[in-house]
N, C-alpha and C. Protein backbone atom coordinates (compact mmCIF):
# COMPACT_ATOMS: atom_id res chain seq x y z
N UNK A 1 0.84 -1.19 0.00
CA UNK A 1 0.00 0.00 0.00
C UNK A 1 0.88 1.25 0.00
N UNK A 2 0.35 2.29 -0.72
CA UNK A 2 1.44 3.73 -1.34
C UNK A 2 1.21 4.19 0.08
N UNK A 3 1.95 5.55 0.43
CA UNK A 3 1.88 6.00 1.75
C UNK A 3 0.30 7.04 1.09
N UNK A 4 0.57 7.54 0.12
CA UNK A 4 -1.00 7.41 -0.37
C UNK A 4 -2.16 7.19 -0.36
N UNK A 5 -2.27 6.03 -0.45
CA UNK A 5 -3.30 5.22 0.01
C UNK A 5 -3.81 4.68 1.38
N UNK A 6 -2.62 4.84 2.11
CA UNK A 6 -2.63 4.68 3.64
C UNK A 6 -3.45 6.07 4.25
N UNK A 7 -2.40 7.03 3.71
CA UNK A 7 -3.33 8.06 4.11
C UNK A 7 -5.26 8.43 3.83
N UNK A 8 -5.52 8.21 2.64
CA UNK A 8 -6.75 7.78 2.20
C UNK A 8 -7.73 6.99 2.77
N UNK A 9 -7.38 5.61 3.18
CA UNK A 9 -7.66 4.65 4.05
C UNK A 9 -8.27 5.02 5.55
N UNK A 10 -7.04 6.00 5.91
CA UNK A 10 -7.06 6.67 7.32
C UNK A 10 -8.22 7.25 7.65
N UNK A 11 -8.34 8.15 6.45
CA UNK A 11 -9.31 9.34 6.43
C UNK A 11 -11.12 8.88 6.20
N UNK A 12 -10.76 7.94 5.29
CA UNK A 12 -12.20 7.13 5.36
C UNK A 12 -12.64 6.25 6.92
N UNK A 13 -11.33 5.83 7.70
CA UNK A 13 -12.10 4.89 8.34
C UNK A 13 -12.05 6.42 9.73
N UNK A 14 -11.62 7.04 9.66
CA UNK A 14 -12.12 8.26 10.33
C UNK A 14 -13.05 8.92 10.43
N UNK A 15 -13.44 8.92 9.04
CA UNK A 15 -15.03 9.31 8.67
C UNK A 15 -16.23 8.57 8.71
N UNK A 16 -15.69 7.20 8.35
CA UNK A 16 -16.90 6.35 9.25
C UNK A 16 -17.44 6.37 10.44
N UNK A 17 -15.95 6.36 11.31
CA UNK A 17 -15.87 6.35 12.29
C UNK A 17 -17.38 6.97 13.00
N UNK A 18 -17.06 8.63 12.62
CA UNK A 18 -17.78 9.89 13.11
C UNK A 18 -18.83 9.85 12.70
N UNK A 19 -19.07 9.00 11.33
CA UNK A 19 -20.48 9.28 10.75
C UNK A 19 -21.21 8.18 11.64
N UNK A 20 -21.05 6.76 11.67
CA UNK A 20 -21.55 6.00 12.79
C UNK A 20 -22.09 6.73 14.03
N UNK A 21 -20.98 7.46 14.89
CA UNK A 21 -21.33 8.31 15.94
C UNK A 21 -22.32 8.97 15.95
N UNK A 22 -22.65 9.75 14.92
CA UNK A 22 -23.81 10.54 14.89
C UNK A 22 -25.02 9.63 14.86
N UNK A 23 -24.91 8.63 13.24
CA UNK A 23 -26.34 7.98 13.20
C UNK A 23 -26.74 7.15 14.14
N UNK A 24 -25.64 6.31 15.06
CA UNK A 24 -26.63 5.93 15.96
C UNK A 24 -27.83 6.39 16.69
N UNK A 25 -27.66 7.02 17.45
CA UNK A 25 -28.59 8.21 18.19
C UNK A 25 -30.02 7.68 17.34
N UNK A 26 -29.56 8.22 16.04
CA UNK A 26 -30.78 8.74 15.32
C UNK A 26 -31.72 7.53 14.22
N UNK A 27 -30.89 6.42 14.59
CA UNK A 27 -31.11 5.40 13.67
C UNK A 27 -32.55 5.19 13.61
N UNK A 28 -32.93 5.14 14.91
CA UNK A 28 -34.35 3.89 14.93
C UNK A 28 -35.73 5.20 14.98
N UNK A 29 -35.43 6.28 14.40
CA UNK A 29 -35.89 7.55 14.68
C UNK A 29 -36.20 7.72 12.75
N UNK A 30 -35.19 7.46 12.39
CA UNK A 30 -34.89 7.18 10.78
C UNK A 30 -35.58 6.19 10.23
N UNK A 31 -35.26 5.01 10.86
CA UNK A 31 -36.16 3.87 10.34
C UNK A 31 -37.82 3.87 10.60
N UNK A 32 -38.27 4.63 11.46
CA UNK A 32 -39.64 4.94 11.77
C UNK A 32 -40.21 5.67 10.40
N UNK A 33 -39.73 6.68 10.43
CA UNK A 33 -39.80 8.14 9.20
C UNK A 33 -39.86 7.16 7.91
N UNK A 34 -39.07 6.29 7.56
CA UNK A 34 -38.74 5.59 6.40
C UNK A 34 -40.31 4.74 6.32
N UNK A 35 -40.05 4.11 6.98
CA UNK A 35 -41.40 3.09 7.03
C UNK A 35 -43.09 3.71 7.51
N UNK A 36 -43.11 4.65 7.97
CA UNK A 36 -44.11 5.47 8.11
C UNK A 36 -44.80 6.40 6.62
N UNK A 37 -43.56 6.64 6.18
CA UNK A 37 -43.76 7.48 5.07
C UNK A 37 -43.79 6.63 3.77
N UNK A 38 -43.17 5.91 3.76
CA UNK A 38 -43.85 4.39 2.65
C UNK A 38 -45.05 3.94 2.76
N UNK A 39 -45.04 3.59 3.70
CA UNK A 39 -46.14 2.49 4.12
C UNK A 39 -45.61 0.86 3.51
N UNK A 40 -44.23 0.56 3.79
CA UNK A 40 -44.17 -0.60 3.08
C UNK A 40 -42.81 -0.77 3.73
N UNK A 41 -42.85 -1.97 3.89
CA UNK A 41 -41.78 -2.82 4.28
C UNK A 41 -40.35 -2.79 3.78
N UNK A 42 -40.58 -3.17 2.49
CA UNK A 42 -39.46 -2.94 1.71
C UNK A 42 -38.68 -2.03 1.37
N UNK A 43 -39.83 -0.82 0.57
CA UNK A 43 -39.52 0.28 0.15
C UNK A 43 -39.13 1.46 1.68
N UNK A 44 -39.36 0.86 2.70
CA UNK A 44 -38.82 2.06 3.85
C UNK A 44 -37.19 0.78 4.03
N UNK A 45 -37.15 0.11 3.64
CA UNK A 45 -36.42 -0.39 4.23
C UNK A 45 -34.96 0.11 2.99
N UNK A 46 -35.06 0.06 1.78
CA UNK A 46 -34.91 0.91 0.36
C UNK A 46 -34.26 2.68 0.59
N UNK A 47 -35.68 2.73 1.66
CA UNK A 47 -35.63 4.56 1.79
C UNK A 47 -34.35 4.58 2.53
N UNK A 48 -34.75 3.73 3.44
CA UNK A 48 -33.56 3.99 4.98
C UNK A 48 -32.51 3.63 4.19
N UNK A 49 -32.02 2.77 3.61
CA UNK A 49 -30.51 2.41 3.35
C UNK A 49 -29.84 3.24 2.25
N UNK A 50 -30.99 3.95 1.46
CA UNK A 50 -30.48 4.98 0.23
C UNK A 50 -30.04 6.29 1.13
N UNK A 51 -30.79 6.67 2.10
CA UNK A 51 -30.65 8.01 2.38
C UNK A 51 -29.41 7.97 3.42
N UNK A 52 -29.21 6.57 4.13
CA UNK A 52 -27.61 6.50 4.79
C UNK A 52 -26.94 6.72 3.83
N UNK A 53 -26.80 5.84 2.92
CA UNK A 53 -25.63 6.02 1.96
C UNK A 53 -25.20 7.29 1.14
N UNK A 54 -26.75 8.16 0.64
CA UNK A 54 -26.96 9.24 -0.04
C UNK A 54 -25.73 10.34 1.67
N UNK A 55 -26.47 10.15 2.74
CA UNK A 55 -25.67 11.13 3.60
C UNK A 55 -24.50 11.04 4.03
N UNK A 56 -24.01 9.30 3.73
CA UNK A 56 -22.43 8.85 4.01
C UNK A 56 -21.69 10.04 2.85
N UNK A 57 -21.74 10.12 1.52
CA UNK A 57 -21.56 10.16 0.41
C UNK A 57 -21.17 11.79 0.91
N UNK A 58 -21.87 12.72 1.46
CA UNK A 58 -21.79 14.32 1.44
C UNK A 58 -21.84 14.54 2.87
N UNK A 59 -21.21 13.54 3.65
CA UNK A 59 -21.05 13.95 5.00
C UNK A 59 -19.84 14.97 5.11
N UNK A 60 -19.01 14.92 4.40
CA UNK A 60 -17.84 16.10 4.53
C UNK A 60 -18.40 17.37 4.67
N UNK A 61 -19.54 17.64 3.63
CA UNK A 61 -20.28 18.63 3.46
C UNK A 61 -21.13 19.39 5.00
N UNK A 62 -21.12 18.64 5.93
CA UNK A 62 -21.96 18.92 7.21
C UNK A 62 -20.07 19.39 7.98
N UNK A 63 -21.05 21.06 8.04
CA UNK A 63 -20.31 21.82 9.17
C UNK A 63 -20.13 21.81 10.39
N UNK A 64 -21.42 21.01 10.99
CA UNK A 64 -21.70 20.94 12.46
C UNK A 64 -22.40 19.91 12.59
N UNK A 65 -21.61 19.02 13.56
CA UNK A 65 -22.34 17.92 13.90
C UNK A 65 -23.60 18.03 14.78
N UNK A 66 -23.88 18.91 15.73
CA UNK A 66 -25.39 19.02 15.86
C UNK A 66 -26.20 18.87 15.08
N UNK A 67 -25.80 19.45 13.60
CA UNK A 67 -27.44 19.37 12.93
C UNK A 67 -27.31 17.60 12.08
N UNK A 68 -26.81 16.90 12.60
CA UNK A 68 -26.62 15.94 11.80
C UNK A 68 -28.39 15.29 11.65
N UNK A 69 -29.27 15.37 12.77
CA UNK A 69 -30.16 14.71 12.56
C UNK A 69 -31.40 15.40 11.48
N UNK A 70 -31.29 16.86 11.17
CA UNK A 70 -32.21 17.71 10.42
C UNK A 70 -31.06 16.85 9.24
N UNK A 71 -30.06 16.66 9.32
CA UNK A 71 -29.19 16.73 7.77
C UNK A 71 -29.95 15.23 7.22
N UNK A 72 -30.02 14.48 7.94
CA UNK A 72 -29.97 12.97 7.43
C UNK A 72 -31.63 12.36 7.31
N UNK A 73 -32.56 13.34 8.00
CA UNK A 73 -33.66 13.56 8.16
C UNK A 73 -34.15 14.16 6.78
N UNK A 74 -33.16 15.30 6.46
CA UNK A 74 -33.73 16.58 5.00
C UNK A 74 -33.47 15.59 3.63
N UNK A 75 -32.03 14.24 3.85
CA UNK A 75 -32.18 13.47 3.00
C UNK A 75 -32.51 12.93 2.74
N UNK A 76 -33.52 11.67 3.74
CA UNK A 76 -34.41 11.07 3.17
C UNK A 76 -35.62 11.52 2.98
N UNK A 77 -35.58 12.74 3.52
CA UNK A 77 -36.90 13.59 2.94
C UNK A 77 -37.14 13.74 1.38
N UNK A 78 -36.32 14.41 0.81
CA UNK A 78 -35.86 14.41 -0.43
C UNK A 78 -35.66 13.15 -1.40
N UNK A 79 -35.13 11.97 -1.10
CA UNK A 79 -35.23 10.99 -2.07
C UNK A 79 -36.92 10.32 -1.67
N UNK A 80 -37.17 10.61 -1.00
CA UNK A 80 -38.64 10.65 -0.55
C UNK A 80 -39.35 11.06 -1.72
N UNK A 81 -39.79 12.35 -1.71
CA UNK A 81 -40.54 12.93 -2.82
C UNK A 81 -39.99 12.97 -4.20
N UNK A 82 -38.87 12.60 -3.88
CA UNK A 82 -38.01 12.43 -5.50
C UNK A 82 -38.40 11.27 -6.02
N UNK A 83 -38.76 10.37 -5.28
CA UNK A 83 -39.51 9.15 -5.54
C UNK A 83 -40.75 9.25 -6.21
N UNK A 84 -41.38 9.78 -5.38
CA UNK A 84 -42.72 10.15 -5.68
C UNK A 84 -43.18 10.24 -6.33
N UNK A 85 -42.31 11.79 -7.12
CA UNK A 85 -42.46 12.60 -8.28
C UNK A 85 -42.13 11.49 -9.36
N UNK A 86 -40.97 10.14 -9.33
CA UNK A 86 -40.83 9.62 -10.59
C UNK A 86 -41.82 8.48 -10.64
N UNK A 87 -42.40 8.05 -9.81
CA UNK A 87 -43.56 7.19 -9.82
C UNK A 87 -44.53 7.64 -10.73
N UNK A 88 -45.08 8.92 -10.56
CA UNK A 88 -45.78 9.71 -11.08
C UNK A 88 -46.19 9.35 -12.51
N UNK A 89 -44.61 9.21 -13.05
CA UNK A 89 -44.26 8.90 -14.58
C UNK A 89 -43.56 7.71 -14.85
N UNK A 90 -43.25 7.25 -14.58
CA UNK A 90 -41.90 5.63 -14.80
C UNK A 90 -42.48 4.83 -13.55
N UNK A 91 -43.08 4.48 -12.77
CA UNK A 91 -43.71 3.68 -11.95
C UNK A 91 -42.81 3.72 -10.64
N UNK A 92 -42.61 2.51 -10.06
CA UNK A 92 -41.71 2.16 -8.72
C UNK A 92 -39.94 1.92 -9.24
N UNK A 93 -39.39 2.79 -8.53
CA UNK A 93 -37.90 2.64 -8.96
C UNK A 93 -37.54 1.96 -7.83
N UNK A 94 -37.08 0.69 -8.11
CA UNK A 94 -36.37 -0.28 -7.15
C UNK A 94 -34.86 0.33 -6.64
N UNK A 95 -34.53 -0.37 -5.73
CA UNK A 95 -33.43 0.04 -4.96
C UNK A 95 -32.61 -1.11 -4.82
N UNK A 96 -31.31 -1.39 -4.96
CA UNK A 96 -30.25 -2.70 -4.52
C UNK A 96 -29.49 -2.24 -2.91
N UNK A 97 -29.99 -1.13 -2.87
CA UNK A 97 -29.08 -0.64 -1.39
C UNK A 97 -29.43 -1.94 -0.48
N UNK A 98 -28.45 -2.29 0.45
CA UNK A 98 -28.57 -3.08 1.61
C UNK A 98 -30.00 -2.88 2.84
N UNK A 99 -30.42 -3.56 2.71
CA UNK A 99 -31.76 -3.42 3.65
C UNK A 99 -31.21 -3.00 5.40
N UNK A 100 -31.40 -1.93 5.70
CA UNK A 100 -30.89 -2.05 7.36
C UNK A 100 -32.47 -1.47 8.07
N UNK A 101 -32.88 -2.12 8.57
CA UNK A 101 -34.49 -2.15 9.16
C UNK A 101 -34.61 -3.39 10.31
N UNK A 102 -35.42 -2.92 11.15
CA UNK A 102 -36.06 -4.28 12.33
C UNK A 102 -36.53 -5.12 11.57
N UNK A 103 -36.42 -6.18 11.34
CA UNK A 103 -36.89 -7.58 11.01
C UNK A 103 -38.14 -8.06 11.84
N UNK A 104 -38.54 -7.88 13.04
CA UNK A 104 -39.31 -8.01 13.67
C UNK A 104 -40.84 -8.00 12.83
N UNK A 105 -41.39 -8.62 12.44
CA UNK A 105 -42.68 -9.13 11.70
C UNK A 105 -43.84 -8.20 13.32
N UNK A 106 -44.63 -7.75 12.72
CA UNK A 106 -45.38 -7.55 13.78
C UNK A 106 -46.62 -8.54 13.85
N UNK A 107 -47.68 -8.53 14.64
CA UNK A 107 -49.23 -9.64 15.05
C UNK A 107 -49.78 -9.36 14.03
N UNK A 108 -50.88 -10.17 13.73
CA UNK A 108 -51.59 -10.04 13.09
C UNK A 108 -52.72 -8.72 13.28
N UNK A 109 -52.45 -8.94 14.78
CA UNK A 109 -53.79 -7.52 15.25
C UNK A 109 -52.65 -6.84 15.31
N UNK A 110 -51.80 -6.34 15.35
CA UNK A 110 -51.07 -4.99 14.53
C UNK A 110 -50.65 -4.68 13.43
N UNK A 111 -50.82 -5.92 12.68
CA UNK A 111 -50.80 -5.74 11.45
C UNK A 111 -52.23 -5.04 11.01
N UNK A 112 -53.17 -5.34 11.31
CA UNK A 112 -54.68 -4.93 11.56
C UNK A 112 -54.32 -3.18 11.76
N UNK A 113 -53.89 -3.07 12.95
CA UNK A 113 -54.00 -1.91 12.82
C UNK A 113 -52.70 -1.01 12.28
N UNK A 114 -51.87 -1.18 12.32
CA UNK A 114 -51.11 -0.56 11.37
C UNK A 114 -51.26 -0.38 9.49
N UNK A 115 -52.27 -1.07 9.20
CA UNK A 115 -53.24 -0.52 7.79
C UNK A 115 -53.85 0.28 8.17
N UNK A 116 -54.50 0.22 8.92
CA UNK A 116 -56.05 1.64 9.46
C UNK A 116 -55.15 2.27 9.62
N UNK A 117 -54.07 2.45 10.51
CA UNK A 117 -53.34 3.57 10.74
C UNK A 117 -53.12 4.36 9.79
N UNK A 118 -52.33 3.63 8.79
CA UNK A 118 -51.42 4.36 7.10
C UNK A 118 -52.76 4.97 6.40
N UNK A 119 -53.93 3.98 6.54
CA UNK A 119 -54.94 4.48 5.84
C UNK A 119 -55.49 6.15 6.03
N UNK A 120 -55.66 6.01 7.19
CA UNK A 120 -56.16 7.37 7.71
C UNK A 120 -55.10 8.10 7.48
N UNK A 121 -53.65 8.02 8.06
CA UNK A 121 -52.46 9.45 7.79
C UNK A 121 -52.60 9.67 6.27
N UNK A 122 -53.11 8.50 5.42
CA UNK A 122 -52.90 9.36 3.73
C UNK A 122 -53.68 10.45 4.07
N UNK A 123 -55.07 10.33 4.96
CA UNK A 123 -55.81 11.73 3.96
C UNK A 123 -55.55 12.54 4.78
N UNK A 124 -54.49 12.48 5.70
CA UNK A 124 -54.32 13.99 5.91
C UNK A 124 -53.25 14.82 4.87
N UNK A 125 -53.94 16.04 4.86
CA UNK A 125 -52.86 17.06 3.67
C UNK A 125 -51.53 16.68 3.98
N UNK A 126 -50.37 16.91 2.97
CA UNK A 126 -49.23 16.32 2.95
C UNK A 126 -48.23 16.58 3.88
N UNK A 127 -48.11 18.04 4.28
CA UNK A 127 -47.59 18.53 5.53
C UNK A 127 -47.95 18.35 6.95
N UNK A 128 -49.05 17.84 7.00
CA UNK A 128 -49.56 17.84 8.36
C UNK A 128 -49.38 16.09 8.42
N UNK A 129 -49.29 15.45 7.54
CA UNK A 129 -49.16 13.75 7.64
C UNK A 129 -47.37 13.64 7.90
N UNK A 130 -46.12 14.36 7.61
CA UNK A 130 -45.48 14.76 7.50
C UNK A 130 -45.01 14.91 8.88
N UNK A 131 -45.66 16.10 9.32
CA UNK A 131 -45.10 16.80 10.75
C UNK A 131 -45.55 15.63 11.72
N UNK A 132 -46.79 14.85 11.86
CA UNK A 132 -47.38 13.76 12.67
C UNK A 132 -46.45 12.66 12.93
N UNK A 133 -45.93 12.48 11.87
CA UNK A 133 -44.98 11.15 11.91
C UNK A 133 -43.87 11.77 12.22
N UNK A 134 -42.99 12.75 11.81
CA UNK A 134 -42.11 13.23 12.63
C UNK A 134 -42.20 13.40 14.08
N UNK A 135 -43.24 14.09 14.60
CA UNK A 135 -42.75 13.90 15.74
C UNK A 135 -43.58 12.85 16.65
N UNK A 136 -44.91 12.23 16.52
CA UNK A 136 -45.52 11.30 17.32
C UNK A 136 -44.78 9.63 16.73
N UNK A 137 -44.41 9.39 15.87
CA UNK A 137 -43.64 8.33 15.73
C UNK A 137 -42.36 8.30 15.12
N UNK A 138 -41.45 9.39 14.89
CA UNK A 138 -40.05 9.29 14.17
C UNK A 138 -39.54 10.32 16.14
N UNK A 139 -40.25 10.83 17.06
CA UNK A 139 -40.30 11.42 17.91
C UNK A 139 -38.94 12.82 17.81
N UNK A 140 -38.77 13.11 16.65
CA UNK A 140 -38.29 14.47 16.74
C UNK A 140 -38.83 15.46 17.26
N UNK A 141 -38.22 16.39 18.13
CA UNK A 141 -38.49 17.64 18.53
C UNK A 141 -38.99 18.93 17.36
N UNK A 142 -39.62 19.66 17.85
CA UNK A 142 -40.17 20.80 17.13
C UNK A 142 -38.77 21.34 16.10
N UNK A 143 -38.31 21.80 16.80
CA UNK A 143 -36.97 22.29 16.51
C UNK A 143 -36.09 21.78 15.44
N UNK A 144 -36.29 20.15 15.35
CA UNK A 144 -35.80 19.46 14.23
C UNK A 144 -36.66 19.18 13.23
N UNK A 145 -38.04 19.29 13.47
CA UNK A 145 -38.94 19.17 12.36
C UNK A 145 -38.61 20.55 11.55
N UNK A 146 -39.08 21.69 12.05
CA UNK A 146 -38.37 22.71 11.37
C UNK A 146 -37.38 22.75 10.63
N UNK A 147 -36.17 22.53 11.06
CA UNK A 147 -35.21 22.30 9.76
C UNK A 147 -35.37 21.20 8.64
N UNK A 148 -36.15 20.29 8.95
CA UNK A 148 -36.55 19.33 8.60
C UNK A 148 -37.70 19.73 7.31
N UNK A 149 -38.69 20.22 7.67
CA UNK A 149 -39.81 21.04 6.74
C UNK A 149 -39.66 22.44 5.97
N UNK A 150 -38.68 23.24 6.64
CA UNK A 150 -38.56 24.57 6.78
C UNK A 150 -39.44 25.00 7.52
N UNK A 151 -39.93 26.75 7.00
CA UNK A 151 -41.07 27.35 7.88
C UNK A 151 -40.82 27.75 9.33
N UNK A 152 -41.96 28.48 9.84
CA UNK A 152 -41.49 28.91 11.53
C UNK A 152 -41.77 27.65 12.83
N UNK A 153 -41.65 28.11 13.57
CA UNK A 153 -41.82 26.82 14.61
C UNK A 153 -43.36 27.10 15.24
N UNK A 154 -44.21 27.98 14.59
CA UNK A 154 -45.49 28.18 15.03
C UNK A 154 -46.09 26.93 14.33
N UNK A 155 -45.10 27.28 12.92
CA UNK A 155 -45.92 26.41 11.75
C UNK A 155 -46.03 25.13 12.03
N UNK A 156 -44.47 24.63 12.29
CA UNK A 156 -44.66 23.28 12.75
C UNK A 156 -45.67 23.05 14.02
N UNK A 157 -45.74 23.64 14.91
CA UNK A 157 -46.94 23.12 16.04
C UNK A 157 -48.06 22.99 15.41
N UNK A 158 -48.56 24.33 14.82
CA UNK A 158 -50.23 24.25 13.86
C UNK A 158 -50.10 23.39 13.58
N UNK A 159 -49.22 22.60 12.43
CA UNK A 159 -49.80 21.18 11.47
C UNK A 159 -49.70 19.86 12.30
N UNK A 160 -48.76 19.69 13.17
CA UNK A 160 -49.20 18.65 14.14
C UNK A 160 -50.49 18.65 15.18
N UNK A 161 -50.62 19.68 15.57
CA UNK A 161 -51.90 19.94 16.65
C UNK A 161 -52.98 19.86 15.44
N UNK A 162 -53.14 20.56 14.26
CA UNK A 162 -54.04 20.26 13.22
C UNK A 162 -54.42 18.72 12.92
N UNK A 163 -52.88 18.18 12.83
CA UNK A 163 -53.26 16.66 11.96
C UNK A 163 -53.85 15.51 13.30
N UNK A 164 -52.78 16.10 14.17
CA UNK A 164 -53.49 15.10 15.50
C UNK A 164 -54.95 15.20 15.31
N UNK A 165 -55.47 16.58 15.63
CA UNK A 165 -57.13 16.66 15.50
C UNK A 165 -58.05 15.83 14.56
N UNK A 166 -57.64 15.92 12.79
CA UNK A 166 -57.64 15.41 12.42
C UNK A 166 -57.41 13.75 12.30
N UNK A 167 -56.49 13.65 12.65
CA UNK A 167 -56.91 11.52 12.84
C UNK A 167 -57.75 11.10 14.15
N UNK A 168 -58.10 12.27 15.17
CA UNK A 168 -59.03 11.83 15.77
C UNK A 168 -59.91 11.79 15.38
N UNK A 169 -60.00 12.51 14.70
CA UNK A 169 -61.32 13.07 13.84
C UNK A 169 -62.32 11.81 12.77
N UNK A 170 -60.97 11.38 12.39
CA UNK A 170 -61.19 10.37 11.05
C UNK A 170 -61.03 9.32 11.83
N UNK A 171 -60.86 8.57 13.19
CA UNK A 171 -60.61 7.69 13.67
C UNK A 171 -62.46 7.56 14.58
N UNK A 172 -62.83 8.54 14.43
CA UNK A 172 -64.07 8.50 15.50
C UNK A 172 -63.54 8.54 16.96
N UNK A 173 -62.71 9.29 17.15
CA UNK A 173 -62.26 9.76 18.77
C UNK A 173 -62.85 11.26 18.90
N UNK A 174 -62.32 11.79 20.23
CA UNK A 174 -62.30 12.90 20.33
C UNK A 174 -61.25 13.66 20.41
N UNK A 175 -60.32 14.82 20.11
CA UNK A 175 -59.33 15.14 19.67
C UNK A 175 -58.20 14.58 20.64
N UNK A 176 -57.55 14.71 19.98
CA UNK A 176 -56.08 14.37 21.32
C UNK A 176 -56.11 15.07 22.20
N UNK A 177 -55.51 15.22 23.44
CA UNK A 177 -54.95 16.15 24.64
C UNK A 177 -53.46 15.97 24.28
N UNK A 178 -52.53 15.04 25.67
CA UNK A 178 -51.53 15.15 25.33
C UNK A 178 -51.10 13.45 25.34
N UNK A 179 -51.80 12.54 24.79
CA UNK A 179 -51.38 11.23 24.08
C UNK A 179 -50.52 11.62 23.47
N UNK A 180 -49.64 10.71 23.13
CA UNK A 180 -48.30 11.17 22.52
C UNK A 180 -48.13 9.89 21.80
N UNK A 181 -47.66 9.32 20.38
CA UNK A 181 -47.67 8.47 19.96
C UNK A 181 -46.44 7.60 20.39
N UNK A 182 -45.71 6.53 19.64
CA UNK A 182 -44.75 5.65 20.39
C UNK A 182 -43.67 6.24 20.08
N UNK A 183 -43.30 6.02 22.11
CA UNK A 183 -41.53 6.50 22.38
C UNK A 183 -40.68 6.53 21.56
N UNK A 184 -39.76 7.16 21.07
CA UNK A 184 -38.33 7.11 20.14
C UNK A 184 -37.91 6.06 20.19
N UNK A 185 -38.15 4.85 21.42
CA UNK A 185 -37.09 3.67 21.52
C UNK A 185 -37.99 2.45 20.90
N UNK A 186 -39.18 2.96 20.48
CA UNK A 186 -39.86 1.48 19.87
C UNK A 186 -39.22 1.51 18.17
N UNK A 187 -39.85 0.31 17.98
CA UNK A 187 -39.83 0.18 16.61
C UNK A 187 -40.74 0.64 15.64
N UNK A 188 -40.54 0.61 14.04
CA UNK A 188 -41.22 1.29 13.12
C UNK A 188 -42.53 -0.11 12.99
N UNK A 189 -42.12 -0.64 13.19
CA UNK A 189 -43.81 -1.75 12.70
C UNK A 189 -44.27 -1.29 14.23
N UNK A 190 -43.79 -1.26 15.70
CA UNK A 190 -44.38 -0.74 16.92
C UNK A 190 -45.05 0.47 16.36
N UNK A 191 -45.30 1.22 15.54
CA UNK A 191 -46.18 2.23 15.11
C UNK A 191 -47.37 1.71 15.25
N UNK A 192 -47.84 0.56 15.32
CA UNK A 192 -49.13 0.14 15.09
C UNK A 192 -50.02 0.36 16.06
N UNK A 193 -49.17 0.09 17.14
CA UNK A 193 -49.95 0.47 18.77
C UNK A 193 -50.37 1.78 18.87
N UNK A 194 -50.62 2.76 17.86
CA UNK A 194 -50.91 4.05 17.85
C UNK A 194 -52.25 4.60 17.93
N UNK A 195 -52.91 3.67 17.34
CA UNK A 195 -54.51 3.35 17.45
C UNK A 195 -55.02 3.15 18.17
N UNK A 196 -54.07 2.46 19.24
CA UNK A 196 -54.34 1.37 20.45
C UNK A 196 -54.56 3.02 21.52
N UNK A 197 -53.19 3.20 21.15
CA UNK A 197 -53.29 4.21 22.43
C UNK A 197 -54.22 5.97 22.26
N UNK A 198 -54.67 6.09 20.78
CA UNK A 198 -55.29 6.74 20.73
C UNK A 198 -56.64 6.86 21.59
N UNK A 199 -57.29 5.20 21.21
CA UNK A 199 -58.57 4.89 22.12
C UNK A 199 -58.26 5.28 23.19
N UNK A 200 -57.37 4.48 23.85
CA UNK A 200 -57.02 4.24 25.68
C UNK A 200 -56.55 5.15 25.88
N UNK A 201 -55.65 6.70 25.60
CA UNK A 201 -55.55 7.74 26.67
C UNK A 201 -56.77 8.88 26.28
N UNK A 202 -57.62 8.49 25.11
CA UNK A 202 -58.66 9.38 25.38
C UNK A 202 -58.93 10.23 26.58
């Protein structure tokens, strides 16, 4: 190996290093967002491993490691609707990225309700289905949804306090108080229990 290449070597496994550091934290926060915003197994599992790699790729580019979670958050935001938009016209664009997602199969009665769930967040308007899953199941703070969406931080409260209302609404509840959907430390198919707890902290 050239002293070249050693040096090169260095610098990559340095940068792994740091980039690991950050995404942990934020992994299972990522994989929620991915699979929430699909609605599919695969394709969040697709989302999540494109938008690591898409943020491995331009991590040099991040000035400050604080904002790493708006950064890696704004990227799979983006191959998100970039998706979207080519569906639109050319159908489903498959992905070969490495699958990194919970394996964990959920029940059948959460499988049950994790359809009703996805069902109802489609019809909320796109921003307010958006801000919901950010922070009641991807459990980001206001503060990171914002960089995350843009806009002011009034804005972000309106469309979550809006959309909450809304899936009570469409669920036949009565609006939320302060139910809060599942902890940061569950899993993305654990989204399902969301229904559950909508009824029960009524």
């Amino acid at each position: 190996m050239t002293l070249q290449a050693a040096s090169n070597s260095a610098r990559d496994s340095e940068k792994h290093k740091r980039f690991m550091a950050l995404l942990e934290p934020c992994l299972a926060k990522l994989s929620r967002y991915s699979h929430a915003m699909t609605k599919d197994v695969d394709d969040g599992r697709d989302l999540l491993s494109d938008a690591i790699l898409l943020a491995y790729e331009n991590f040099d580019k991040l000035r400050a490691p604080e904002a790493f979670t708006s950064y890696i958050f704004t990227t799979a935001r983006r191959l998100f609707y970039r998706r979207e938009r080519r569906k639109k016209f050319w159908g489903v664009f498959g992905s070969e990225a490495e699958a990194i997602a919970d394996e964990r199969e959920p029940t059948p009665e959460m499988r049950i309700d994790l359809e009703a769930l996805d069902r109802t967040l489609a019809q909320l308007p796109e921003k307010q289905r958006e801000a919901v899953i950010l922070f009641e199941i991807s459990g980001l703070s206001l503060a990171e949804i914002r960089e995350v969406q843009g806009g002011s931080l009034s804005g972000v409260k309106s469309r979550i306090v809006r959309g909450r209302e809304k899936l009570a609404e469409l669920l036949g509840e009565r609006p939320l108080k302060q139910a809060r959907m599942p902890a940061p430390h569950t899993t993305s198919f654990e989204r399902s229990q969301v229904a559950y707890m909508m009824r029960e902290k009524l």
